[in-house]
Protein backbone atom coordinates (compact mmCIF):
# COMPACT_ATOMS: atom_id res chain seq x y z
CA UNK A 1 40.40 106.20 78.18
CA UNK A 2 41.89 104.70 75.76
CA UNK A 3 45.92 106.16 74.15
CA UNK A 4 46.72 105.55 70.46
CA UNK A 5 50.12 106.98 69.58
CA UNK A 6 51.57 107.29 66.08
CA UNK A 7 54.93 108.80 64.47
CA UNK A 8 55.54 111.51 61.47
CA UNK A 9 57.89 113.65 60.24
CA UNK A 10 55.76 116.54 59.01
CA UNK A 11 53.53 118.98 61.18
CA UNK A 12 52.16 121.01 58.61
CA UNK A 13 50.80 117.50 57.17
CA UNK A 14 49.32 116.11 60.46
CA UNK A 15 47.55 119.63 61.15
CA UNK A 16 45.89 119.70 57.63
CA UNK A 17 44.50 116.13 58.49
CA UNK A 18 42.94 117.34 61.72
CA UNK A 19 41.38 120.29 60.43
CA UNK A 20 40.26 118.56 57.76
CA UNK A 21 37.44 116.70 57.11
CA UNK A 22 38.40 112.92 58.56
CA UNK A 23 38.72 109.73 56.64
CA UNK A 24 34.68 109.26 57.44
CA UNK A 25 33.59 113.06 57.70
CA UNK A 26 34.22 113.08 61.56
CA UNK A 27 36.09 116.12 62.22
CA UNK A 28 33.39 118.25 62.44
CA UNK A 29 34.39 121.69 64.58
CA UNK A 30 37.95 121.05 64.71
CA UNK A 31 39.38 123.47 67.91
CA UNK A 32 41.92 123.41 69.82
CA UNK A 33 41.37 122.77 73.08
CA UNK A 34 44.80 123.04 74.99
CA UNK A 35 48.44 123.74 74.29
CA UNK A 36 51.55 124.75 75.40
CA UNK A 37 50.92 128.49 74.99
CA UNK A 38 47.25 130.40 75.25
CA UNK A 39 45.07 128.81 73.13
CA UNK A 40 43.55 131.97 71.68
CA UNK A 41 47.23 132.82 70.37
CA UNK A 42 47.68 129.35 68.73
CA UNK A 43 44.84 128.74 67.33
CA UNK A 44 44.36 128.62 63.33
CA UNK A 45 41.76 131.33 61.71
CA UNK A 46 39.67 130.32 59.33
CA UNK A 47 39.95 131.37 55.91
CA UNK A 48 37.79 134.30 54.48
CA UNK A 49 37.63 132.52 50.96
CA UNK A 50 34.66 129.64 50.12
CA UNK A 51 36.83 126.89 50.63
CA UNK A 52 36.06 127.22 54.12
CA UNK A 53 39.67 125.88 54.91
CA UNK A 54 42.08 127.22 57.56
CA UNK A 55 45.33 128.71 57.61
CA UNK A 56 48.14 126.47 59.48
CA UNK A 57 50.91 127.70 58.58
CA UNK A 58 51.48 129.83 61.69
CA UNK A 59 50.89 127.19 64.21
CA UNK A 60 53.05 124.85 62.12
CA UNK A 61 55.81 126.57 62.19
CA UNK A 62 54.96 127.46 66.38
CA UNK A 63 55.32 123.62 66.31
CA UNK A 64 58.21 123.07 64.32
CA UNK A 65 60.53 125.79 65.57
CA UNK A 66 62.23 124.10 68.66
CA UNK A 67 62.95 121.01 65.94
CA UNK A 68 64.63 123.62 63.51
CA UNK A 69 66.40 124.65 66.21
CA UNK A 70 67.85 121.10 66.96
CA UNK A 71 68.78 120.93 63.20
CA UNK A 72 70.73 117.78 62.62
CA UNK A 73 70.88 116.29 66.05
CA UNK A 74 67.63 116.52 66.32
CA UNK A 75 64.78 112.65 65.88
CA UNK A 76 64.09 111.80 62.55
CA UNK A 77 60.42 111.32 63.55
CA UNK A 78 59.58 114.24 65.92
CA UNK A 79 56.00 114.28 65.48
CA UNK A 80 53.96 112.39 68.14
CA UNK A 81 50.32 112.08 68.47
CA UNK A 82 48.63 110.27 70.61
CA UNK A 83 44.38 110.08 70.69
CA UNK A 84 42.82 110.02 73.91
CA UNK A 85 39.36 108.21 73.28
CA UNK A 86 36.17 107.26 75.94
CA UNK A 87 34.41 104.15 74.89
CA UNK A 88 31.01 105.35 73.35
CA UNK A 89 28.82 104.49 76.65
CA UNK A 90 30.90 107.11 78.74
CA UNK A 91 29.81 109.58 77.13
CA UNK A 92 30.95 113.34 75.99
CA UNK A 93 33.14 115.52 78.28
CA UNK A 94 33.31 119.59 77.52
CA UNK A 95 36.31 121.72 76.28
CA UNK A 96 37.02 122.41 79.99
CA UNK A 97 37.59 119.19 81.32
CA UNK A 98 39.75 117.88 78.18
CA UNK A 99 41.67 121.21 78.43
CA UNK A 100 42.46 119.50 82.09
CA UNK A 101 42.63 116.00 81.26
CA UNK A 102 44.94 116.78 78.04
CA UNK A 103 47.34 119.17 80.52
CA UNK A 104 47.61 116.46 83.12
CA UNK A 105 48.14 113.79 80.09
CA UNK A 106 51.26 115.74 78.40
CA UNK A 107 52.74 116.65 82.22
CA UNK A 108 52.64 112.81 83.19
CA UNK A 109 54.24 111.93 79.52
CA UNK A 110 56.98 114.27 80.58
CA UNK A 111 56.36 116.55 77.96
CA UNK A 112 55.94 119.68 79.82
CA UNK A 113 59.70 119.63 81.20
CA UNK A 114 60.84 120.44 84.88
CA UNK A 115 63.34 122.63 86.58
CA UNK A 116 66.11 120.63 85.13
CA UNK A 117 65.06 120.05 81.34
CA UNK A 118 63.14 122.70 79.02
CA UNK A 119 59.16 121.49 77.83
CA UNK A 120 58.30 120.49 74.27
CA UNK A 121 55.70 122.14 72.36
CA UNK A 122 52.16 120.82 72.14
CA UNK A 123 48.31 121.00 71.51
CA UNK A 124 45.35 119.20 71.74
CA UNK A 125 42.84 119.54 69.42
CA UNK A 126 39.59 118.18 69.61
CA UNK A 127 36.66 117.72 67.14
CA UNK A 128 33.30 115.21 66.28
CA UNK A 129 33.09 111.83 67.54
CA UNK A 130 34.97 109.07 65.44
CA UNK A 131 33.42 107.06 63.68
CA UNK A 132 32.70 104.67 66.59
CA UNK A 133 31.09 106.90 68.41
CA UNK A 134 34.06 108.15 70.82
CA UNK A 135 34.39 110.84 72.20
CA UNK A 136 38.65 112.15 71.65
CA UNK A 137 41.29 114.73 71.45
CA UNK A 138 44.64 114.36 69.65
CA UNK A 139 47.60 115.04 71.69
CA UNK A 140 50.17 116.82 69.25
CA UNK A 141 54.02 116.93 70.29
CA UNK A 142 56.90 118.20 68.86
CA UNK A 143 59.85 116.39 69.96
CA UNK A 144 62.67 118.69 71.03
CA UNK A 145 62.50 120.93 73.96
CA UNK A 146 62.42 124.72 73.60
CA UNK A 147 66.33 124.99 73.85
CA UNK A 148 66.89 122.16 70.72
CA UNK A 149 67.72 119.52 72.58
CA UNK A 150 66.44 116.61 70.83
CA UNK A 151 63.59 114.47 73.04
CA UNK A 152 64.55 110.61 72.55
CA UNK A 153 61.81 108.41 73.85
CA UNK A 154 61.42 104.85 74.99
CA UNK A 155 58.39 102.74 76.28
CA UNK A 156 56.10 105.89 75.29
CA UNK A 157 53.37 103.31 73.92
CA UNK A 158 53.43 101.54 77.48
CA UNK A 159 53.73 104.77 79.44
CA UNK A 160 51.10 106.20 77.73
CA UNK A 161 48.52 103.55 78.84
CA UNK A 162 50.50 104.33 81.95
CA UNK A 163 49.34 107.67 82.22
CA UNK A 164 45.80 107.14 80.51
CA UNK A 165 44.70 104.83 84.11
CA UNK A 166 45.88 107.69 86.26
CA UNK A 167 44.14 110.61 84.68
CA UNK A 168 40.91 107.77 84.73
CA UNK A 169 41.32 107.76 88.35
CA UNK A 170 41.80 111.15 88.77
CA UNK A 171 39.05 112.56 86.72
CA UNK A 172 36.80 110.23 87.70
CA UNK A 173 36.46 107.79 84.34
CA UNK A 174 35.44 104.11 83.99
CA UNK A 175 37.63 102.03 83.26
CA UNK A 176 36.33 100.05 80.58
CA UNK A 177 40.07 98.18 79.21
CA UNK A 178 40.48 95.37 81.02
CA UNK A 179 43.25 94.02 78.81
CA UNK A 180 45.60 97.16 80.91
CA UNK A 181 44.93 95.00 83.83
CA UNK A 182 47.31 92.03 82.68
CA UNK A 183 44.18 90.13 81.37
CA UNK A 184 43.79 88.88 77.43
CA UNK A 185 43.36 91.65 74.99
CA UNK A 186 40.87 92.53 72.55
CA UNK A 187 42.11 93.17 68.88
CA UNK A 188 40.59 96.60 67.84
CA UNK A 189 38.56 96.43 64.02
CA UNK A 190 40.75 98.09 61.86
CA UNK A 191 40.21 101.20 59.48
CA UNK A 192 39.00 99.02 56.54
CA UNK A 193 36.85 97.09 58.57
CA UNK A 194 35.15 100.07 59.99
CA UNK A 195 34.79 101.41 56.61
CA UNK A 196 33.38 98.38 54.84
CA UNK A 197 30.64 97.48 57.43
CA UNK A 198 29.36 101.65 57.40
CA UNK A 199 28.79 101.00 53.52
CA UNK A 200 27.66 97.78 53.53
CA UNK A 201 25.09 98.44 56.59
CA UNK A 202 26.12 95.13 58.06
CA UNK A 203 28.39 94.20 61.50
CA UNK A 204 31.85 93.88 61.08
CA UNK A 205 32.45 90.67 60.15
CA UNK A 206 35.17 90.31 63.52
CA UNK A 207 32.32 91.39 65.63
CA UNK A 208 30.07 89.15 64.81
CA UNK A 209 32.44 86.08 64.46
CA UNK A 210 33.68 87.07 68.11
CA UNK A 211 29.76 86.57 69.01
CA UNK A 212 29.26 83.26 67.54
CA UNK A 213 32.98 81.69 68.47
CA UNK A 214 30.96 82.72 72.31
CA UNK A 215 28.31 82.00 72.06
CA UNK A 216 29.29 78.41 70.48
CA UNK A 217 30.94 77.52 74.06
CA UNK A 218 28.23 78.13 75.71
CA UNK A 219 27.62 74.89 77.24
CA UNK A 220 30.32 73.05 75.32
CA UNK A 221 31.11 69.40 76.48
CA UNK A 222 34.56 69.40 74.85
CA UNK A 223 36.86 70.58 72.17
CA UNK A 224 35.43 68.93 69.16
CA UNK A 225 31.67 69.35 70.49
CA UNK A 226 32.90 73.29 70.35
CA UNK A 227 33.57 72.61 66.76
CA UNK A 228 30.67 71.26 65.89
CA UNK A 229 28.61 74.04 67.60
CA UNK A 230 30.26 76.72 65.27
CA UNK A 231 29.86 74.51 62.53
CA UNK A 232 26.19 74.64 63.00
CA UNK A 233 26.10 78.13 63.26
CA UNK A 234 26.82 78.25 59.71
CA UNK A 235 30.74 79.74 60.36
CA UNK A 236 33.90 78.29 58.64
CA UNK A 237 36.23 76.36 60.47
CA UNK A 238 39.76 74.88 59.76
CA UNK A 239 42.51 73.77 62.22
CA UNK A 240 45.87 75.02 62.28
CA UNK A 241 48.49 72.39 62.37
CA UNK A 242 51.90 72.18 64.09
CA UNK A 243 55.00 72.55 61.98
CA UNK A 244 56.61 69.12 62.59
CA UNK A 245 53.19 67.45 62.90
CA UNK A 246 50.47 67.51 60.66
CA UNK A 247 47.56 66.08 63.21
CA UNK A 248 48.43 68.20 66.14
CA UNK A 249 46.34 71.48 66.38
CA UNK A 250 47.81 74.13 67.39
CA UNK A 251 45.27 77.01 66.13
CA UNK A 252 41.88 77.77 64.60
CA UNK A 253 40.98 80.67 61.60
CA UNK A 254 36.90 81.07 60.99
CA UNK A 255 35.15 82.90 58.58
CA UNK A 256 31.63 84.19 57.38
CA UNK A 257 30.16 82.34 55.39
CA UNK A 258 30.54 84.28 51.85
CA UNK A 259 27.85 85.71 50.58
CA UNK A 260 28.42 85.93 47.19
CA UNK A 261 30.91 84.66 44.77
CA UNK A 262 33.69 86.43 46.77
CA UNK A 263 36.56 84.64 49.06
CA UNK A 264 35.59 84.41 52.59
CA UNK A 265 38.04 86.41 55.41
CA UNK A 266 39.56 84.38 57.72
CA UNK A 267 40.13 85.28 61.24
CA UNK A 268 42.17 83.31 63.66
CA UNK A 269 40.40 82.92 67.03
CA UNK A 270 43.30 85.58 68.67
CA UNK A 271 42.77 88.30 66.35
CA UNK A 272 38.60 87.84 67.69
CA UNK A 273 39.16 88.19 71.22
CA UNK A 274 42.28 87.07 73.35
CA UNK A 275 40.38 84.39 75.45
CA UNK A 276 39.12 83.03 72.01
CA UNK A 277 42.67 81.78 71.44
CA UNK A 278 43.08 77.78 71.37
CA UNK A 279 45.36 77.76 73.98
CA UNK A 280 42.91 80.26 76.14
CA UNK A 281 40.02 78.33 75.13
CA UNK A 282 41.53 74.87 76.06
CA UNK A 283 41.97 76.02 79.87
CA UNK A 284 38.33 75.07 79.70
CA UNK A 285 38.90 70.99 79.16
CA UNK A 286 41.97 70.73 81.06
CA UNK A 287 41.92 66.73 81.17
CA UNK A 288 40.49 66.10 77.55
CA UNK A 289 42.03 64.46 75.27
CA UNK A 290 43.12 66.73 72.18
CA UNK A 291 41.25 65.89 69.08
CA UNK A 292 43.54 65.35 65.85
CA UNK A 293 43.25 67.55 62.88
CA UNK A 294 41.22 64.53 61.13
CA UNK A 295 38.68 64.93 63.74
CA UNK A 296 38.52 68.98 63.98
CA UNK A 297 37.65 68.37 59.97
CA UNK A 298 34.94 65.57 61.06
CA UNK A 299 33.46 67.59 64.02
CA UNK A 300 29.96 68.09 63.08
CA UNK A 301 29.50 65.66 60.18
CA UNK A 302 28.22 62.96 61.13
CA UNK A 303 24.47 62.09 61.28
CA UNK A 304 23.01 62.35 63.92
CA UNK A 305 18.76 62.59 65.16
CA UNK A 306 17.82 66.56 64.74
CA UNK A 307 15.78 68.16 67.58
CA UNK A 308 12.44 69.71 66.12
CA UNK A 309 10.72 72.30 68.83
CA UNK A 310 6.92 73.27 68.31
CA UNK A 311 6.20 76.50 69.04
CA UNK A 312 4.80 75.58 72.35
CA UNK A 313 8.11 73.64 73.19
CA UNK A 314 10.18 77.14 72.56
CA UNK A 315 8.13 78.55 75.02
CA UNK A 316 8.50 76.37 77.23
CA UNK A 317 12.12 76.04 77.18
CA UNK A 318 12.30 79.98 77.59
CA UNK A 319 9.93 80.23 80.26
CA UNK A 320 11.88 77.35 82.25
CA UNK A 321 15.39 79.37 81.32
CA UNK A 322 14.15 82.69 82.81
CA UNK A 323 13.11 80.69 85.88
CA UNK A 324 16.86 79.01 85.88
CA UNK A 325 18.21 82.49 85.71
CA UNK A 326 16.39 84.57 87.67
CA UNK A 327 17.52 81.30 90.51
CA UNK A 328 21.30 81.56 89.10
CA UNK A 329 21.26 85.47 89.80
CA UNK A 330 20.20 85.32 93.60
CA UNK A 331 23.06 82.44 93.94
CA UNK A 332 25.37 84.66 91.95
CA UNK A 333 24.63 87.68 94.87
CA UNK A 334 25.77 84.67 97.64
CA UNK A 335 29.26 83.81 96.09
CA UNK A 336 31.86 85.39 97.99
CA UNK A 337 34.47 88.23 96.04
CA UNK A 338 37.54 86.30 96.86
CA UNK A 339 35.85 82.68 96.08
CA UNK A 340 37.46 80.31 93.25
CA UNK A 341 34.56 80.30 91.74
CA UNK A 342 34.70 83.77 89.93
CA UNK A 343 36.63 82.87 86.84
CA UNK A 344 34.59 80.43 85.62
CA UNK A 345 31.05 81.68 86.95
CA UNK A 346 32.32 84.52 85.04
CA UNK A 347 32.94 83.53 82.02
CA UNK A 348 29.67 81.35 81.59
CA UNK A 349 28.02 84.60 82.49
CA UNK A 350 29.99 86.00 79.17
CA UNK A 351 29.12 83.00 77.27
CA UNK A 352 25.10 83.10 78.16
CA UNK A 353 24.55 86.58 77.35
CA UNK A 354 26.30 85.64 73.91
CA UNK A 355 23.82 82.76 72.96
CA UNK A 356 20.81 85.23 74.20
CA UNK A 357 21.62 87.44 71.79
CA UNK A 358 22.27 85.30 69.42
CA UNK A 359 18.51 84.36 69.79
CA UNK A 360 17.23 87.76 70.56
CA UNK A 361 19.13 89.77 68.32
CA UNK A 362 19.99 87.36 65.88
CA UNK A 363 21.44 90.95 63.13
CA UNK A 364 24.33 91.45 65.73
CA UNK A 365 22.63 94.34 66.56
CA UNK A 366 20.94 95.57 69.48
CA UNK A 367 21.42 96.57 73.31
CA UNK A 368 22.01 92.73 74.27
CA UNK A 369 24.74 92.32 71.72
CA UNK A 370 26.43 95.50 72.99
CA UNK A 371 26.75 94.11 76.39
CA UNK A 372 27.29 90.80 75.49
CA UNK A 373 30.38 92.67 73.62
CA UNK A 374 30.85 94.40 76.95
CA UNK A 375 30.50 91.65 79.53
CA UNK A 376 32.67 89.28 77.53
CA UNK A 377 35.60 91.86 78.85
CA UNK A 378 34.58 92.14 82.14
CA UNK A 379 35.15 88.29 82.14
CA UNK A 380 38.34 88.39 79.98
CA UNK A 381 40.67 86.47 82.34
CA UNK A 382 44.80 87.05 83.35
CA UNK A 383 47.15 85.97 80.06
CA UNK A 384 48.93 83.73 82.06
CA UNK A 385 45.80 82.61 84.69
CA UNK A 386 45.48 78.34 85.17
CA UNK A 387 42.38 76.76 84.24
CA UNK A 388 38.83 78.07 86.27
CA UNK A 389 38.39 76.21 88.97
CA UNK A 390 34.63 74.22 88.81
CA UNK A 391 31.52 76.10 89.55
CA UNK A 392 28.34 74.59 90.25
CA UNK A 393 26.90 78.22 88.93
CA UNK A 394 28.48 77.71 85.75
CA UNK A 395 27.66 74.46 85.23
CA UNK A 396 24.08 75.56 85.54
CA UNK A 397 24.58 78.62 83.12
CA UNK A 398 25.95 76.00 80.48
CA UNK A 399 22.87 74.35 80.80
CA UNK A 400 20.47 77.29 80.17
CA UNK A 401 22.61 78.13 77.03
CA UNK A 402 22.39 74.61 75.96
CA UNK A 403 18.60 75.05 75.97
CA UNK A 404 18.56 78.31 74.26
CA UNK A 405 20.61 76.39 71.58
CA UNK A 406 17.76 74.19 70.65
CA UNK A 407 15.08 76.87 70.79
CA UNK A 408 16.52 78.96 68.33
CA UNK A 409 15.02 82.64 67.32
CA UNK A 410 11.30 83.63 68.20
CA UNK A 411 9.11 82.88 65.33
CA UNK A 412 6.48 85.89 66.22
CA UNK A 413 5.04 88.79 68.87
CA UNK A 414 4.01 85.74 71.11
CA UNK A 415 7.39 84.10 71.31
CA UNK A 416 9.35 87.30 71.27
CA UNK A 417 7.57 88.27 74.73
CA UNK A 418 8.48 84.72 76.26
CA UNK A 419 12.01 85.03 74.96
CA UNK A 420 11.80 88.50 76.53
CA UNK A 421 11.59 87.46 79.87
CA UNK A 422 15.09 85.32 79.48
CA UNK A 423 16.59 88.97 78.10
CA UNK A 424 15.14 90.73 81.19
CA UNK A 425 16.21 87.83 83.56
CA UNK A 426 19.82 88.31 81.70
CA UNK A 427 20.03 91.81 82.41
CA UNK A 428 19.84 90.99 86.43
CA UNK A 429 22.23 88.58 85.79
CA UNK A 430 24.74 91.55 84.31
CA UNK A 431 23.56 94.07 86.84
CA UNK A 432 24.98 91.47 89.61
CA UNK A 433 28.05 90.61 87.98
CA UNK A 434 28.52 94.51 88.04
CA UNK A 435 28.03 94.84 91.56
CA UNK A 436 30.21 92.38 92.09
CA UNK A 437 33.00 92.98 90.22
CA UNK A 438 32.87 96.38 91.90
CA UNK A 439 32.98 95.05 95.27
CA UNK A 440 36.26 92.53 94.19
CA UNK A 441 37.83 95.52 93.34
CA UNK A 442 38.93 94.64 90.05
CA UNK A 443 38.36 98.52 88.65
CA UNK A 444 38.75 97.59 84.34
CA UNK A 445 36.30 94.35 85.03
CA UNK A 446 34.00 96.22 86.71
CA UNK A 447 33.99 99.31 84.60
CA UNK A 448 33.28 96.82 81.82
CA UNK A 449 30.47 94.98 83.63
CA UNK A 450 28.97 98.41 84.33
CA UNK A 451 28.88 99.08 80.70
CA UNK A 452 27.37 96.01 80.04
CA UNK A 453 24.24 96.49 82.62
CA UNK A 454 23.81 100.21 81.49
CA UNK A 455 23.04 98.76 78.09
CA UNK A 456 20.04 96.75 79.53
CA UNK A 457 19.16 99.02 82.12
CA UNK A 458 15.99 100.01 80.15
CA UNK A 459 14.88 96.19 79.95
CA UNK A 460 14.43 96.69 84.00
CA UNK A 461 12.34 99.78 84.07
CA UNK A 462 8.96 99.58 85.02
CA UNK A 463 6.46 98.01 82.95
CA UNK A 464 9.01 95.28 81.55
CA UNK A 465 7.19 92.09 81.99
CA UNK A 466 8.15 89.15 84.50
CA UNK A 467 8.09 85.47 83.01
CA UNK A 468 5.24 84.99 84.68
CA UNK A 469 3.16 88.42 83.84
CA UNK A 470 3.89 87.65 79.82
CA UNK A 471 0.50 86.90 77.99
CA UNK A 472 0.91 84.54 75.02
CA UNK A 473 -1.67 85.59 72.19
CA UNK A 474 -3.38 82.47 71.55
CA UNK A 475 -2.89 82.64 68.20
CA UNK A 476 0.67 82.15 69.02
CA UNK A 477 1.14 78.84 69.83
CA UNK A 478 -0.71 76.95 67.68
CA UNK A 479 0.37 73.31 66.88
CA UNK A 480 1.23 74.39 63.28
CA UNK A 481 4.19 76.60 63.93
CA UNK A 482 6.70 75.63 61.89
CA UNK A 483 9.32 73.37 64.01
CA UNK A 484 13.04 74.38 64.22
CA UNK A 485 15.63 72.08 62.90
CA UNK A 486 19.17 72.55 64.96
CA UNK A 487 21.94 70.67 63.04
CA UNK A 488 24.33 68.71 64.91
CA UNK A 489 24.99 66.90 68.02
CA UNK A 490 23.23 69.38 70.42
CA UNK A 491 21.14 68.05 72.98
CA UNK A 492 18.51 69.65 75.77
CA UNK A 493 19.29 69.36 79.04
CA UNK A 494 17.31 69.10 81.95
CA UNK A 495 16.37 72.47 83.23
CA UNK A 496 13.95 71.99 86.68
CA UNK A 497 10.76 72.91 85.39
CA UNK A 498 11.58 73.29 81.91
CA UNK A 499 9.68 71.42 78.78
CA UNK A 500 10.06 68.24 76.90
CA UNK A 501 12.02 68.53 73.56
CA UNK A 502 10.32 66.52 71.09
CA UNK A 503 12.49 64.35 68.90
């Protein structure tokens, strides 16, 4: 559950906004759900005429009478809301239940006073999902208690996270934040962003930047070969340079390719995902060398011999890479909870899932890229945490992401079913990082793992093909499909079983 609090000085204004139609056409039903008083008395009639609107003034002034009361003395900004929001896979909850869940919320807040100190005044209104997808109420308080006294706050931001975890636990929520646990945080899109990608059709351009920066260390040797990777992806990159030095890098921005005459939008690897933050990313190469601004610029540049797969090669390269993972899962179920090699087993489990659906779902769109999204914060590690200790598991996962580098996207049918069978050996991957985050008792990093396996549940029902049950028409691997050129310095690596790249 996730808190959003905001200031205001006017009721009236806030109430017309929530019974009225939402910046995207959301609020659909607006109803209160809870309040301080019976909810039949407070709650707002509809008007007779065709507007359709309703008539606030009542419960405004309900609202704004203890703050009248206060009169001078009284806070400047005595309006506080705060939205209560489930992440999209948990679902809707009834009336009943956020009646509860809103009661408990304002009690914990101290809002609903005690023996000692009068209550505020409050409601929660509830109405469609946003325009995520979320399931919410709005929590609506007027700060001053029923006697006038004026309600100062401090930490309420904090406190309301605070609060948010406990009513999780006790109504029995996932917890799908990990960044409340102390770990690196995830940047939410903002209300422009949202708003340009719904008319545009396309991803948010953060979202699927966060993918690629990802996916791009899958398997990355170093630093600069990082660079080079999201180079080759087609994404802008520039360095950031220290103050008092112009070759030291101290920060990275990206951007989408443009796709017209307009300026791309740069994103700085932070405002992505809080792990995707230089310093956070350089945990990974703890002994390298740091390359110099000249060389961030050069990364990728120079010429170098590209790797052409036939279609038969692809194939082969997924086939071998479902093998490898399907190996890599079983080993994953034999780690211990408490051993050092979580972290970065973790994380390359993160990273893997990004480059298959990169290849799978190469619009940014799909039930792979939503827990690839998903999983990346179930591995999203402690702000202050030292660098991963080695992992012979992750080691191997860089390797099968290296390989999915070079075979790129499925060309047809036949190749989609091969590359199938790495999505479905993937998924078991997820579903034991789940179980296993569960049993480490890590409750945000597991809720988020379990999101990520529900979203590839269905790719383990019966009837989803094994690598070795897939039937390749045979039109489908004919000499003449067209190779694949990968730019760059990217090279296969040995995967046990696994085909020959062709140079």
């Amino acid at each position: 559950m996730i808190p959003k609090v905001t200031y205001g000085s006017r009721v009236r204004g806030l109430l017309e906004y929530l019974w009225g139609p939402g910046k995207a056409e959301e609020h659909v039903n607006p109803h209160l759900v809870a309040g301080y008083d019976d909810v039949a008395l407070l709650a707002p009639q509809q008007r007779a005429h065709n507007d359709g609107g309703w008539s606030l003034e009542e419960l405004a002034a309900r609202l704004d009478a203890p703050q009248i009361a206060a009169g001078e003395r009284g806070v400047r900004q005595y309006v506080w809301q705060c939205s209560l929001s489930l992440p999209a896979q948990e679902g809707q909850l009834d009336d009943a239940t956020w009646s509860r869940i809103a009661g408990r919320f304002v009690t914990g807040m101290g809002f609903a006073g005690d023996a000692e100190r009068a209550g505020c005044r409050w409601i929660a209104v509830r109405h469609g999902l946003s325009a995520k997808g979320n399931d919410h109420i709005h929590v609506v308080v007027t700060l001053a208690a029923e006697d006038g006294a004026p309600v100062w706050l401090r930490q309420d931001k904090r406190r309301s996270q605070q609060v948010a975890d406990l009513r999780e636990d006790e109504f029995g929520l996932g917890k799908w934040t990990p960044g409340r646990a102390g770990t690196t945080k995830r940047p939410e899109l903002t209300r422009p962003e949202v708003d340009r990608a719904r008319r545009s059709g396309q991803t948010p351009e953060r979202e699927l930047l966060r993918r690629q920066v990802r996916a791009a260390l899958a398997g990355a040797e170093g630093e600069a070969d990082w660079v080079a990777r999201m180079k080759a992806a087609g994404l802008l990159v520039a360095p950031r340079t220290a103050a008092t030095d112009s070759q030291q890098v101290v920060g990275y921005v990206v951007a989408v390719q443009p796709t017209s005459s307009g300026r791309p939008t740069w994103y700085a690897g932070g405002s992505l995902d809080g792990d995707l933050s230089l310093p956070q990313v350089r945990k990974r190469w703890p002994d390298v060398e740091r390359p110099t601004t000249s060389q961030w610029k050069a990364a990728g540049s120079t010429e170098s011999p590209r790797i052409r797969l036939s279609g038969e090669d692809r194939m082969a390269v997924w086939r071998s890479s479902a093998t490898a993972l399907e190996a890599i899962s079983v080993r994953l179920t034999r780690i211990a909870p408490d051993s050092p090699q979580w972290p970065a087993a973790t994380r390359a489990s993160a990273e893997l899932l990004a480059r298959v659906a990169a290849g799978a779902e190469p619009s940014g769109r799909g039930p792979v890229t939503r827990a690839a999204d998903a999983l990346a914060r179930a591995a999203a590690p402690p702000r202050r945490a030292p660098a991963p200790a080695a992992s012979s598991v992750a080691a191997e996962l860089g390797r099968v992401a290296d390989a999915l580098l070079v075979a790129g996207h499925a060309r047809n049918g036949g190749e989609a079913a091969i590359l199938l069978a790495v999505v479905v050996q993937a998924a078991r991957l997820v579903v034991a990082l789940a179980e296993l985050r569960a049993a480490q008792q890590q409750a945000h990093a597991a809720g988020a793992a379990a999101a990520a396996a529900a979203h590839l549940m269905p790719l383990l029902q019966p009837g989803v093909p094994r690598v070795d049950q897939v039937q390749v028409p045979a039109q489908s691997s004919t000499p003449q499909a067209q190779p694949h050129t990968v730019p760059g310095p990217v090279r296969p690596r040995d995967l046990s079983g696994g085909g020959e790249a062709q140079r």
